[in-house]
C-alpha atoms as a PDB file:
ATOM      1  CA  UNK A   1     173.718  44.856 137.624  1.00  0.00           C
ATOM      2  CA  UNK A   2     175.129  42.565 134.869  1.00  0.00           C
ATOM      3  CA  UNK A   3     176.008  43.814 131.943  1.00  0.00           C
ATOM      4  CA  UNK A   4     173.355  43.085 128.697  1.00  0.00           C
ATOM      5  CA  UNK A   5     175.417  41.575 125.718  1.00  0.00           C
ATOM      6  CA  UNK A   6     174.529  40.061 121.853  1.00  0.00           C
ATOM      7  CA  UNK A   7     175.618  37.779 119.638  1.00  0.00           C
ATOM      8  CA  UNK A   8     174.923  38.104 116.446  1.00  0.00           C
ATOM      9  CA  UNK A   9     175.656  35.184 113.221  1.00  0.00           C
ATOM     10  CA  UNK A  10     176.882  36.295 110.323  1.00  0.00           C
ATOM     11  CA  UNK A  11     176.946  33.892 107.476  1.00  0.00           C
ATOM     12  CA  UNK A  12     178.651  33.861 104.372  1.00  0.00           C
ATOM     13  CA  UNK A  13     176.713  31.692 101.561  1.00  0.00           C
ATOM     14  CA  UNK A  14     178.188  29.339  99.183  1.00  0.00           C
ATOM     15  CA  UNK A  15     176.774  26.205  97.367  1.00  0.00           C
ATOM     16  CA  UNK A  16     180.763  24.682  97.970  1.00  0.00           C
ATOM     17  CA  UNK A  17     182.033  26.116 101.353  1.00  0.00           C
ATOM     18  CA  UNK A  18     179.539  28.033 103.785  1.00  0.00           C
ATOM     19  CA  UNK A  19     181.395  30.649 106.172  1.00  0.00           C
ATOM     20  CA  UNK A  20     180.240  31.573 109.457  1.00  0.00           C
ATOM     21  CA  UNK A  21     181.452  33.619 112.174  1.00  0.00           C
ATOM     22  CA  UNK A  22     179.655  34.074 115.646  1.00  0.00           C
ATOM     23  CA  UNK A  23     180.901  37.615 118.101  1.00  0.00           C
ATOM     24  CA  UNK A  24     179.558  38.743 121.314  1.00  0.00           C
ATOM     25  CA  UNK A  25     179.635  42.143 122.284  1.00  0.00           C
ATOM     26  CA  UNK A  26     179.218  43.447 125.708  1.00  0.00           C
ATOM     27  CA  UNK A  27     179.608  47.083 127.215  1.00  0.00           C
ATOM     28  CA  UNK A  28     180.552  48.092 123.969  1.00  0.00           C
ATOM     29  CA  UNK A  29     183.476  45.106 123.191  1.00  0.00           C
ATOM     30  CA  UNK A  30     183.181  42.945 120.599  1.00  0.00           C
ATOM     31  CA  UNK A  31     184.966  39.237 121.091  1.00  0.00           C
ATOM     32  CA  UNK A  32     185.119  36.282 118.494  1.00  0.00           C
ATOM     33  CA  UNK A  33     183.109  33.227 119.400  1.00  0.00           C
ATOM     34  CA  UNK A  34     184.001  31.421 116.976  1.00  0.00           C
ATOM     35  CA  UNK A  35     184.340  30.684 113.387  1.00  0.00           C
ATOM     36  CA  UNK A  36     184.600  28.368 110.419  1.00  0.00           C
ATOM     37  CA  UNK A  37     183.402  26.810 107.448  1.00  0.00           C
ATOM     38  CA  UNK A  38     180.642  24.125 106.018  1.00  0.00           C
ATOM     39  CA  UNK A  39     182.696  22.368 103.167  1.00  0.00           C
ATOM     40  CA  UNK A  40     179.617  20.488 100.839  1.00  0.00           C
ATOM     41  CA  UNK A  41     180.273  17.868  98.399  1.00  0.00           C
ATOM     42  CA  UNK A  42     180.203  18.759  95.280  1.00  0.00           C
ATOM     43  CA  UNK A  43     179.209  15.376  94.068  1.00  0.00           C
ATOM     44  CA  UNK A  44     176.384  15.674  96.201  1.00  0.00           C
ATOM     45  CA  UNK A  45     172.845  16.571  94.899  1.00  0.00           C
ATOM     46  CA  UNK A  46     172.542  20.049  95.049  1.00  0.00           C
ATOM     47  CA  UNK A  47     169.078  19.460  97.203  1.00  0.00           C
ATOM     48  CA  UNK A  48     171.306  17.581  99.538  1.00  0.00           C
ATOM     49  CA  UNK A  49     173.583  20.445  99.859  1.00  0.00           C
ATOM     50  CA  UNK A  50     170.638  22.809 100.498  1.00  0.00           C
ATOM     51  CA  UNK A  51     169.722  20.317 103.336  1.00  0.00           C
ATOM     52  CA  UNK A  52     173.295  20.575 104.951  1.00  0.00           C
ATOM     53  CA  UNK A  53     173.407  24.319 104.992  1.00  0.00           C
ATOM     54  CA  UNK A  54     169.762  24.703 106.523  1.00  0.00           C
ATOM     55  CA  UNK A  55     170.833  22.176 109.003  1.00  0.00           C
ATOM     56  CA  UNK A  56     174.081  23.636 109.778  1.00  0.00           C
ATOM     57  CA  UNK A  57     172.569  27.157 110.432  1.00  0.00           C
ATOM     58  CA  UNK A  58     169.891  25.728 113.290  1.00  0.00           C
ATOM     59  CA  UNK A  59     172.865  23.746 114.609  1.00  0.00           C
ATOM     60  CA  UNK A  60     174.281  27.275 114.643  1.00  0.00           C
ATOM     61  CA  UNK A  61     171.569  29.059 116.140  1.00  0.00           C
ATOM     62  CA  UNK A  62     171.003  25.965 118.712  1.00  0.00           C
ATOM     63  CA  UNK A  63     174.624  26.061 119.844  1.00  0.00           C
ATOM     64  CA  UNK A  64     175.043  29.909 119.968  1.00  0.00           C
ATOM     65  CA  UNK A  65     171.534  31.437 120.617  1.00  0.00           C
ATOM     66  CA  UNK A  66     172.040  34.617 118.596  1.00  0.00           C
ATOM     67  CA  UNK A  67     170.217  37.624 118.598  1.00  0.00           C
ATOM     68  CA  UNK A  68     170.752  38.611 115.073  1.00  0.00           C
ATOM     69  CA  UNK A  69     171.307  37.106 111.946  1.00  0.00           C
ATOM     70  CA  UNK A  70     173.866  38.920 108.969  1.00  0.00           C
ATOM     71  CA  UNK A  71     174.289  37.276 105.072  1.00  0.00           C
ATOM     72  CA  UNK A  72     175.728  38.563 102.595  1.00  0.00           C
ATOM     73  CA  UNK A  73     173.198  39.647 100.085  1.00  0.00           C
ATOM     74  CA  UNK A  74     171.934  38.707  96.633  1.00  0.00           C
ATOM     75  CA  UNK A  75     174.272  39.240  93.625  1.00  0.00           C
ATOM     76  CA  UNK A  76     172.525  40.619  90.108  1.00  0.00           C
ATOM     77  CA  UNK A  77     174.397  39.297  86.795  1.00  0.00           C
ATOM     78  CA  UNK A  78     174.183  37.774  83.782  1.00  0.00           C
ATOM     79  CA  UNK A  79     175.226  34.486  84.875  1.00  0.00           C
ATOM     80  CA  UNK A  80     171.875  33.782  85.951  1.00  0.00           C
ATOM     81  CA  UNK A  81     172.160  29.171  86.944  1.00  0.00           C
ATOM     82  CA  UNK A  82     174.914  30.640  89.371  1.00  0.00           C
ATOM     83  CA  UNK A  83     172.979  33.488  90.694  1.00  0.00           C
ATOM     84  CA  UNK A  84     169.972  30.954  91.375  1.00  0.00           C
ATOM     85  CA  UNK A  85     172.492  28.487  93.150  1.00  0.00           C
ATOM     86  CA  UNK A  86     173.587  31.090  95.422  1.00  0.00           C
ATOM     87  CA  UNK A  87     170.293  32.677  95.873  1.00  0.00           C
ATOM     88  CA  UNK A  88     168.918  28.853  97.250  1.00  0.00           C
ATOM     89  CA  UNK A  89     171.755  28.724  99.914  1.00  0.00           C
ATOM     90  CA  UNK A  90     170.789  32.050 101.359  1.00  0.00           C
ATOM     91  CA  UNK A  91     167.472  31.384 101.000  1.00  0.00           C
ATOM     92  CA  UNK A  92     167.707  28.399 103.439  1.00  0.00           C
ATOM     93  CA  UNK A  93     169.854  30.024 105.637  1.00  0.00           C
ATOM     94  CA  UNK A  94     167.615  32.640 105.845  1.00  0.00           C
ATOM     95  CA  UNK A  95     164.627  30.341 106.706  1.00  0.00           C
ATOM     96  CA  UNK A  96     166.567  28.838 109.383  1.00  0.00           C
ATOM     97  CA  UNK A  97     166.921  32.288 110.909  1.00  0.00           C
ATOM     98  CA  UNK A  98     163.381  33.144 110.694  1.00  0.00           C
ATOM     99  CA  UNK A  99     162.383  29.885 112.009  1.00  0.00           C
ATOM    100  CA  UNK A 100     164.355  30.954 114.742  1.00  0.00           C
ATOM    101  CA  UNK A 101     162.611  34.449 115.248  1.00  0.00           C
ATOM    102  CA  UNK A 102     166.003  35.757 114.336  1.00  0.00           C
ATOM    103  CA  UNK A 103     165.919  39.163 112.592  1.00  0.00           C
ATOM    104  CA  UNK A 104     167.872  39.226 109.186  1.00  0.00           C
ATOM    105  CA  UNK A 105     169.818  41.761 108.037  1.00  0.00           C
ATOM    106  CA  UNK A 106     171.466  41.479 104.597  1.00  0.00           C
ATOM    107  CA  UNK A 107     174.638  43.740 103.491  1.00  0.00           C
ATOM    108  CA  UNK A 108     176.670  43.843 100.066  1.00  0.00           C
ATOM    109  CA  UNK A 109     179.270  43.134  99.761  1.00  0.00           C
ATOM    110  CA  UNK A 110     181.006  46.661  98.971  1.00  0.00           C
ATOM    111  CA  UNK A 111     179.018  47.697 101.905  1.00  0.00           C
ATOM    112  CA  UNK A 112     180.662  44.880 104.191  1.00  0.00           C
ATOM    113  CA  UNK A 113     184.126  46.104 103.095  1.00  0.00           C
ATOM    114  CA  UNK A 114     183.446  49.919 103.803  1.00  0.00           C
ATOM    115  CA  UNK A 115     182.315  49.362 107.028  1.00  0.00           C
ATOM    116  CA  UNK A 116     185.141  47.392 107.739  1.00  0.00           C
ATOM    117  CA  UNK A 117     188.191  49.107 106.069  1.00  0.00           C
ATOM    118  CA  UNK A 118     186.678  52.316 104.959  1.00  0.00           C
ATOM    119  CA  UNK A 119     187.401  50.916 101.493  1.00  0.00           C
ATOM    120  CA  UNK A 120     184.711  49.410  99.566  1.00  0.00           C
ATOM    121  CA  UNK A 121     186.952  47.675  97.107  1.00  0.00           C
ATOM    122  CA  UNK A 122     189.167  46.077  99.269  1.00  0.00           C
ATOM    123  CA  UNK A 123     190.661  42.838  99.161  1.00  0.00           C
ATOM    124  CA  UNK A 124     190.071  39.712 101.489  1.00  0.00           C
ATOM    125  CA  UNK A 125     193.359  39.924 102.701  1.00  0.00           C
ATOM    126  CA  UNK A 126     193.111  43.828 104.066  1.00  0.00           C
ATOM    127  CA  UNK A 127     189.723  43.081 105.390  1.00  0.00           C
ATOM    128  CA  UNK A 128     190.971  39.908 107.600  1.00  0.00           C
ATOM    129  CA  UNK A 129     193.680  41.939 109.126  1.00  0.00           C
ATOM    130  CA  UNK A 130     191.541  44.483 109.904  1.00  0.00           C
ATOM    131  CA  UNK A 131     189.161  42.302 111.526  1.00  0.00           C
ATOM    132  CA  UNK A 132     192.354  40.830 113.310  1.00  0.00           C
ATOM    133  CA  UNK A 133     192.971  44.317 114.859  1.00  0.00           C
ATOM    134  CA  UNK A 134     189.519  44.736 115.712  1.00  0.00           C
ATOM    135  CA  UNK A 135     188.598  41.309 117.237  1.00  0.00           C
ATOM    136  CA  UNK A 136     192.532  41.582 118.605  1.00  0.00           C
ATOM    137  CA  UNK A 137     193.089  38.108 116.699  1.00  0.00           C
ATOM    138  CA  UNK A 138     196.303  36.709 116.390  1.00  0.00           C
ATOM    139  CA  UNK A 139     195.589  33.517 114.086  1.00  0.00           C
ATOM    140  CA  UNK A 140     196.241  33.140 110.561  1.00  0.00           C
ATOM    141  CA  UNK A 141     193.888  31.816 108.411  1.00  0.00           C
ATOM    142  CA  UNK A 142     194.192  30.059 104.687  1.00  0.00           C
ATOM    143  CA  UNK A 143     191.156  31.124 103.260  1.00  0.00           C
ATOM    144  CA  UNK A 144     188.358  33.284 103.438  1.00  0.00           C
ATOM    145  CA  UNK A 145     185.429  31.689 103.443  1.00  0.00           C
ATOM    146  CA  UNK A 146     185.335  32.174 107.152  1.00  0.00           C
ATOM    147  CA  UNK A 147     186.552  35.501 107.995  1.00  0.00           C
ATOM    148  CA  UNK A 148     184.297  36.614 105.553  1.00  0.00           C
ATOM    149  CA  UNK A 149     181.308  35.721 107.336  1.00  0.00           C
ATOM    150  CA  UNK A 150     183.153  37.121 110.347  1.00  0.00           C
ATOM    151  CA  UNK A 151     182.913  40.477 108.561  1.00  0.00           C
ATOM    152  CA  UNK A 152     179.433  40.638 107.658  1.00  0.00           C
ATOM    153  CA  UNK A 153     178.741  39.814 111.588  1.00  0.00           C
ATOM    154  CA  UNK A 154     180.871  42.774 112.605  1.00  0.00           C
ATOM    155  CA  UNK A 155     179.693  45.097 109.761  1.00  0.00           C
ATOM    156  CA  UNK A 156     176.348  44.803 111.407  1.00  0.00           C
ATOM    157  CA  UNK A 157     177.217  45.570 114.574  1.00  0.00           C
ATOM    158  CA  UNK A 158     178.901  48.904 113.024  1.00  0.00           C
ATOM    159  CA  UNK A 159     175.258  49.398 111.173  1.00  0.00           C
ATOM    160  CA  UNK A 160     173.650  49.327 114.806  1.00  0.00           C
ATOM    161  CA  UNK A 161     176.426  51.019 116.586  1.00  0.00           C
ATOM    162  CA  UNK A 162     177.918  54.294 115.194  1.00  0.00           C
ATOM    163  CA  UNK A 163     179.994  55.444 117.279  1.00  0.00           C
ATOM    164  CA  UNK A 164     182.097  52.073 116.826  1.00  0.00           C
ATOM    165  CA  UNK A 165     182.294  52.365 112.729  1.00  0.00           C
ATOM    166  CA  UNK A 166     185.170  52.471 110.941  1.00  0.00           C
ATOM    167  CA  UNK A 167     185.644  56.280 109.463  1.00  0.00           C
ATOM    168  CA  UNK A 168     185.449  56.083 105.782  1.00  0.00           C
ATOM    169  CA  UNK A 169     188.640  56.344 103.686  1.00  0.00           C
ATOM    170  CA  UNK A 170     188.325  60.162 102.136  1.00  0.00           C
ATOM    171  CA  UNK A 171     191.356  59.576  99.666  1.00  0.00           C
ATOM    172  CA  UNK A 172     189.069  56.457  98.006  1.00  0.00           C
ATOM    173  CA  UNK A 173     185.646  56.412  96.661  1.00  0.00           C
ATOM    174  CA  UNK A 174     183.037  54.364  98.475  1.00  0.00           C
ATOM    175  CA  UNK A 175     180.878  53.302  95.152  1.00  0.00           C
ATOM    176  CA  UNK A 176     177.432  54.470  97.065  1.00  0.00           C
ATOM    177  CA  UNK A 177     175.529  51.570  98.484  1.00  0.00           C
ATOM    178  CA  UNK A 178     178.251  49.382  97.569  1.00  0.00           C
ATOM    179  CA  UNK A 179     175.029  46.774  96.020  1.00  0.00           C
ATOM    180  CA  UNK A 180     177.255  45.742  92.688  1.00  0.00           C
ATOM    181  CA  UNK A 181     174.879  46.643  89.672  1.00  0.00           C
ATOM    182  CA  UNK A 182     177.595  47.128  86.656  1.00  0.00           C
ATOM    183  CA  UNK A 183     177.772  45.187  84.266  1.00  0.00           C
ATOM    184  CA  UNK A 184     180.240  42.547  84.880  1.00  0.00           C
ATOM    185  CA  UNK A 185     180.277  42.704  88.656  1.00  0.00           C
ATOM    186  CA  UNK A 186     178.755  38.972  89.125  1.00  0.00           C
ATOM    187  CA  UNK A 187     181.470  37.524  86.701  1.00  0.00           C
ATOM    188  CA  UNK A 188     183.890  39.328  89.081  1.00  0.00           C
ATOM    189  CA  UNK A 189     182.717  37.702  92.065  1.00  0.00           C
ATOM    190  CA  UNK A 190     183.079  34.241  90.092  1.00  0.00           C
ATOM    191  CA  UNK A 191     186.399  35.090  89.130  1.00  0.00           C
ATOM    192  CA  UNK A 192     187.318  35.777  92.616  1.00  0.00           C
ATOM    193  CA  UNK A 193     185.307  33.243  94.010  1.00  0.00           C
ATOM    194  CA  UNK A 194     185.747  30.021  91.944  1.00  0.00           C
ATOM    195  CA  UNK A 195     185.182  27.817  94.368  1.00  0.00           C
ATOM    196  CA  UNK A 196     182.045  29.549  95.933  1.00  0.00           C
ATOM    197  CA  UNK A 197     179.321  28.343  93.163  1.00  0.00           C
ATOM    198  CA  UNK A 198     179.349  25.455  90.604  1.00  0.00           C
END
């Protein structure tokens, strides 16, 4: 009897650089498939750029044939021409998913980091080497675009599979939810992020 797997897409939005990582699990494994990043010209109309990422995401789903689709989820800020931009290119990822008959799943951010640390506040850098440990990766990467997708992939399998989740750390405070609804929080993701929205 062969063994049923998954693979799921998780996808990390941008209007400048789109991350996406694809992993399989099977009999309770999880493996990388791969991942990478859509770099879009930023000279380019930003129509154009919505075009590229909706195409990129079927050529995705063509190539890979996932079961589930994982993006990152909305942001709520002031800032609200870069909120828009970034709301578009999930918005046409998200069509190419449901095109697809792909169920969607979105996840915060904070709530991408808990379930992969056990920290909701932690940095890129701690969340790629714990994905290294989990996916046993031994590649370096320069930025984060990619493994960023990679984690909202893998935080959904966690969501769907409990007894594989990360225990929480008790000596740091989740933040709830983890959806970011201070004040400030979207200016913080800019400041992080500079090259993720223009």
């Amino acid at each position: 009897m062969q063994t049923p797997s998954k693979i799921i897409l998780g996808i990390d939005p941008g209007t400048i650089v789109m991350g996406y990582g694809i992993i399989e699990y099977k009999a309770n494994r999880l493996s990388l498939i791969e991942m990478g990043v859509l770099r879009l010209p930023v000279r380019q109309d930003g129509y154009e750029r919505l075009g590229l990422i909706h195409l990129k995401v079927r050529e995705l789903i063509s190539r890979f044939v996932p079961q589930d689709f994982a993006i990152e989820a909305p942001f709520f800020g002031k800032n609200v021409q870069s909120m828009l931009k970034l709301g578009r290119a999930q918005g046409v990822a998200i069509a190419a998913a449901m095109h697809a008959n792909i169920p969607v799943t979105e996840y915060s951010p904070k709530k991408v980091k808990l379930s992969i640390t056990g920290n909701g506040n932690s940095e890129k850098q701690q969340v790629w080497k714990m994905l290294q440990r989990i996916l046993q990766l031994e590649e370096e990467i320069d930025r984060y675009d990619a493994s960023d997708a990679l984690a909202v992939a893998v935080c959904h399998y966690f969501q769907n599979h409990t007894a594989g989740r990360i225990p929480a750390d008790t000596g740091k405070k989740a933040g709830g939810s983890g959806r970011r609804t201070k004040p400030g929080s979207w200016e913080d993701f800019i400041r992080r992020n500079p090259g993720k929205v223009i």
